[in-house]
C-alpha atoms as a PDB file:
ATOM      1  CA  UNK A   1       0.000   0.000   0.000  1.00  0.00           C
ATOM      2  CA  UNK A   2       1.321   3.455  -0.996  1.00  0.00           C
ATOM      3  CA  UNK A   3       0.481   6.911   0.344  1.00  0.00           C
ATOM      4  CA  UNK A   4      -0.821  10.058  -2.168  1.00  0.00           C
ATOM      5  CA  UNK A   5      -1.474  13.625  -0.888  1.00  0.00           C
ATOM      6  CA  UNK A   6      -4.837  14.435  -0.147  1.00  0.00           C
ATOM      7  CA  UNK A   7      -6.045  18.239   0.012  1.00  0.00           C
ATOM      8  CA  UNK A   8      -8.740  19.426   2.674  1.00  0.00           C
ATOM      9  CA  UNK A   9     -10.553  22.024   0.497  1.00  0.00           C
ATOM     10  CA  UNK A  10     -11.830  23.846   3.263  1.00  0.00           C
ATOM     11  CA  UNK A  11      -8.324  23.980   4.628  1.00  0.00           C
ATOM     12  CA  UNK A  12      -6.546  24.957   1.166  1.00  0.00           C
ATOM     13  CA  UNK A  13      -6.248  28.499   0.772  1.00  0.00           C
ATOM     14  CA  UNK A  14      -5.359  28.834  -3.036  1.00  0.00           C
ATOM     15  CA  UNK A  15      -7.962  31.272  -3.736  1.00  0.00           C
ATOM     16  CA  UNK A  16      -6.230  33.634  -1.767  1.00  0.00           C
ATOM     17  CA  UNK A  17      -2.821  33.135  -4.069  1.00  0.00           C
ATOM     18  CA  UNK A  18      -0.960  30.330  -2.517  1.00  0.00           C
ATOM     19  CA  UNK A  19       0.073  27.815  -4.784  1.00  0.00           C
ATOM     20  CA  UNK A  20       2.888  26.862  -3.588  1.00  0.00           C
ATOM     21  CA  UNK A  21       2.021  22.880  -3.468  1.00  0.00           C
ATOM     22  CA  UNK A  22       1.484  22.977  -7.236  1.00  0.00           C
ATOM     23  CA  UNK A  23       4.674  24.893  -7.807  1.00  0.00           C
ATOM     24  CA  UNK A  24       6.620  22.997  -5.655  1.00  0.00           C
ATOM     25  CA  UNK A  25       5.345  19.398  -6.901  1.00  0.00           C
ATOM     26  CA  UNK A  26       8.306  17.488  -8.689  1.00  0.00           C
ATOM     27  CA  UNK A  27       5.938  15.347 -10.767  1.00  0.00           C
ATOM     28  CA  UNK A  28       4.233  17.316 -13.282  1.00  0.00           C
ATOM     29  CA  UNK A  29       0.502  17.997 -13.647  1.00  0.00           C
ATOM     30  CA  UNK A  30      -0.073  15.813 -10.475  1.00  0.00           C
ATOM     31  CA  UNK A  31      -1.167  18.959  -8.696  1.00  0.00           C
ATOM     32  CA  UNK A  32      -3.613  21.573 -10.133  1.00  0.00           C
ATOM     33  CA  UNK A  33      -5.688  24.065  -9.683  1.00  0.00           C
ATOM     34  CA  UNK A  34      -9.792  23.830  -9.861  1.00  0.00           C
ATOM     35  CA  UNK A  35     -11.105  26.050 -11.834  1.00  0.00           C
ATOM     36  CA  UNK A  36     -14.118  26.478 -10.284  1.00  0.00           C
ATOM     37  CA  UNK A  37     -13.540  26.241  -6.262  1.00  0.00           C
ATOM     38  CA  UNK A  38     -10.267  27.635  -7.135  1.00  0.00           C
ATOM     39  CA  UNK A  39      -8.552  25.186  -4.598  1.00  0.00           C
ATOM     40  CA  UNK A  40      -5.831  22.651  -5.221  1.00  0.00           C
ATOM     41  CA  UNK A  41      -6.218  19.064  -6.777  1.00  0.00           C
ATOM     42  CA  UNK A  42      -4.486  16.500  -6.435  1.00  0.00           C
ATOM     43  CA  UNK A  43      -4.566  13.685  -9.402  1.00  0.00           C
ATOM     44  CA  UNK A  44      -4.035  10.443  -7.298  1.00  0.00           C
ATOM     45  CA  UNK A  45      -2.938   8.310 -10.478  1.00  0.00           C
ATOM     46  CA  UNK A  46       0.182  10.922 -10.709  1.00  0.00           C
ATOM     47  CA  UNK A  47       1.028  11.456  -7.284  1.00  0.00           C
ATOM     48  CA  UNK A  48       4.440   9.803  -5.644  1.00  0.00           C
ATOM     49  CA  UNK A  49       3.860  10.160  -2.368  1.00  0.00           C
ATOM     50  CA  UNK A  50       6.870  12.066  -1.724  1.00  0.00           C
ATOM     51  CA  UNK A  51       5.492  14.185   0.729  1.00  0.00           C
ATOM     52  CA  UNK A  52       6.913  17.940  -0.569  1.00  0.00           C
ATOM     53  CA  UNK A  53       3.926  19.099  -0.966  1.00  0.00           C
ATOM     54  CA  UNK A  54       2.952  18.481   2.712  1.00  0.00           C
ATOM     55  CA  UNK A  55       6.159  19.956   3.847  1.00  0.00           C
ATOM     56  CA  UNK A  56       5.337  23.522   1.811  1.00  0.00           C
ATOM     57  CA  UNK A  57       1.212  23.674   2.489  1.00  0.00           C
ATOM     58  CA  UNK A  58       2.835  24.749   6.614  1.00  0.00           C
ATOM     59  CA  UNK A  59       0.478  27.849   7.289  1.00  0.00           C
ATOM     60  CA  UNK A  60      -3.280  25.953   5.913  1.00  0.00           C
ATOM     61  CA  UNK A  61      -2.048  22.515   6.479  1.00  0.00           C
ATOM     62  CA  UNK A  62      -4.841  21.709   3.515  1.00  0.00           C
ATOM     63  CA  UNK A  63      -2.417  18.587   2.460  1.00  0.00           C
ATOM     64  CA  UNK A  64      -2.072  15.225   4.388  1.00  0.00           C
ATOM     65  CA  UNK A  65      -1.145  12.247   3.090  1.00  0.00           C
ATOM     66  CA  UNK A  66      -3.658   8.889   2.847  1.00  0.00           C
ATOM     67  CA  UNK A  67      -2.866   5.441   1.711  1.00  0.00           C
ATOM     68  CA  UNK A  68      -4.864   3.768  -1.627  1.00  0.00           C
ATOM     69  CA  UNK A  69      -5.792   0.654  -2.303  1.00  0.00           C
ATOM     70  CA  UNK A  70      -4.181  -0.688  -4.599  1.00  0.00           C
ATOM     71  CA  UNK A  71      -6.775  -2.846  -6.013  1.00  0.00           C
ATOM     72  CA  UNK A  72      -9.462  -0.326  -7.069  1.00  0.00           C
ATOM     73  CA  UNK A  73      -6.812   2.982  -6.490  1.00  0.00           C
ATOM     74  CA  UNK A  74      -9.197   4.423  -4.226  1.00  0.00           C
ATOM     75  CA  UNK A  75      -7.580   6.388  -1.610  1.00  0.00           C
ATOM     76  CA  UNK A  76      -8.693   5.458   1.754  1.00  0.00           C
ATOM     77  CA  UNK A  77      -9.572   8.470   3.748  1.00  0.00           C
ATOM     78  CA  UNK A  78      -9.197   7.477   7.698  1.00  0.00           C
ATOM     79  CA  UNK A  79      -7.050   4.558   7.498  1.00  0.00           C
ATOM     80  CA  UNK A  80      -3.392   4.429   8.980  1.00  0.00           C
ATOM     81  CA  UNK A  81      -0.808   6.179   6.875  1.00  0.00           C
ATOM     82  CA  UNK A  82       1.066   3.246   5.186  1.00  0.00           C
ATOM     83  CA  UNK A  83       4.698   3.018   4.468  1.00  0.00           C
ATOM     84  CA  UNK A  84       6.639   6.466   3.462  1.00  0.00           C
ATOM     85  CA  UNK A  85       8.553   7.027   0.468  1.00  0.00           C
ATOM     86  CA  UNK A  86      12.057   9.072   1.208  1.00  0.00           C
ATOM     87  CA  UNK A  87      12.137  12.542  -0.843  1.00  0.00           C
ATOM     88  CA  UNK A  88      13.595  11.373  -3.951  1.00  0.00           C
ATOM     89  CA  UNK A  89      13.052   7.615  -3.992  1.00  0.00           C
ATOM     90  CA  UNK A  90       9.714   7.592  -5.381  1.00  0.00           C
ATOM     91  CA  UNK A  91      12.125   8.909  -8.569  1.00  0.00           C
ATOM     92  CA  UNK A  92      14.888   6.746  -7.815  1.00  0.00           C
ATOM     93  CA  UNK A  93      15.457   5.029 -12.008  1.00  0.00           C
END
């Protein structure tokens, strides 16, 4: 089981100008910005669970990080954080 990010749109202040998860996100187009609410997405199929984008949403906290099932690729708000990925070895070749 693997860990994505998972934003808390009432938390995620975007609206307001911060987007500094989607800027700071080493895998492109994994996080984006919804058009309509205006608040950060995060597309779980893209997302390595390398946690930088927790580390730079520090003021809102809006991101935390949630395991999926790897079966359906659900992610499974609630459960027990699984196993973390070091910065950079989600990448590692």
């Amino acid at each position: 089981m693997y860990n994505v990010a998972h934003v808390e749109n009432s938390k995620c202040t975007a609206e307001k100008g911060c987007r500094l998860c989607i800027m700071y996100c080493p895998e492109a187009d994994t996080i984006l910005l919804n058009p309509e609410t205006q608040k950060a997405e995060i597309v779980i199929q893209r997302c390595k669970g390398c946690e930088l984008c927790v580390i730079v949403c520090t003021t809102a906290k809006a991101i935390t990080m949630h395991p999926v099932d790897g079966a359906t690729g659900n992610i499974l708000l609630g459960h027990k954080q699984g196993e973390v990925a070091g910065l950079g070895q989600a990448y590692a070749g």
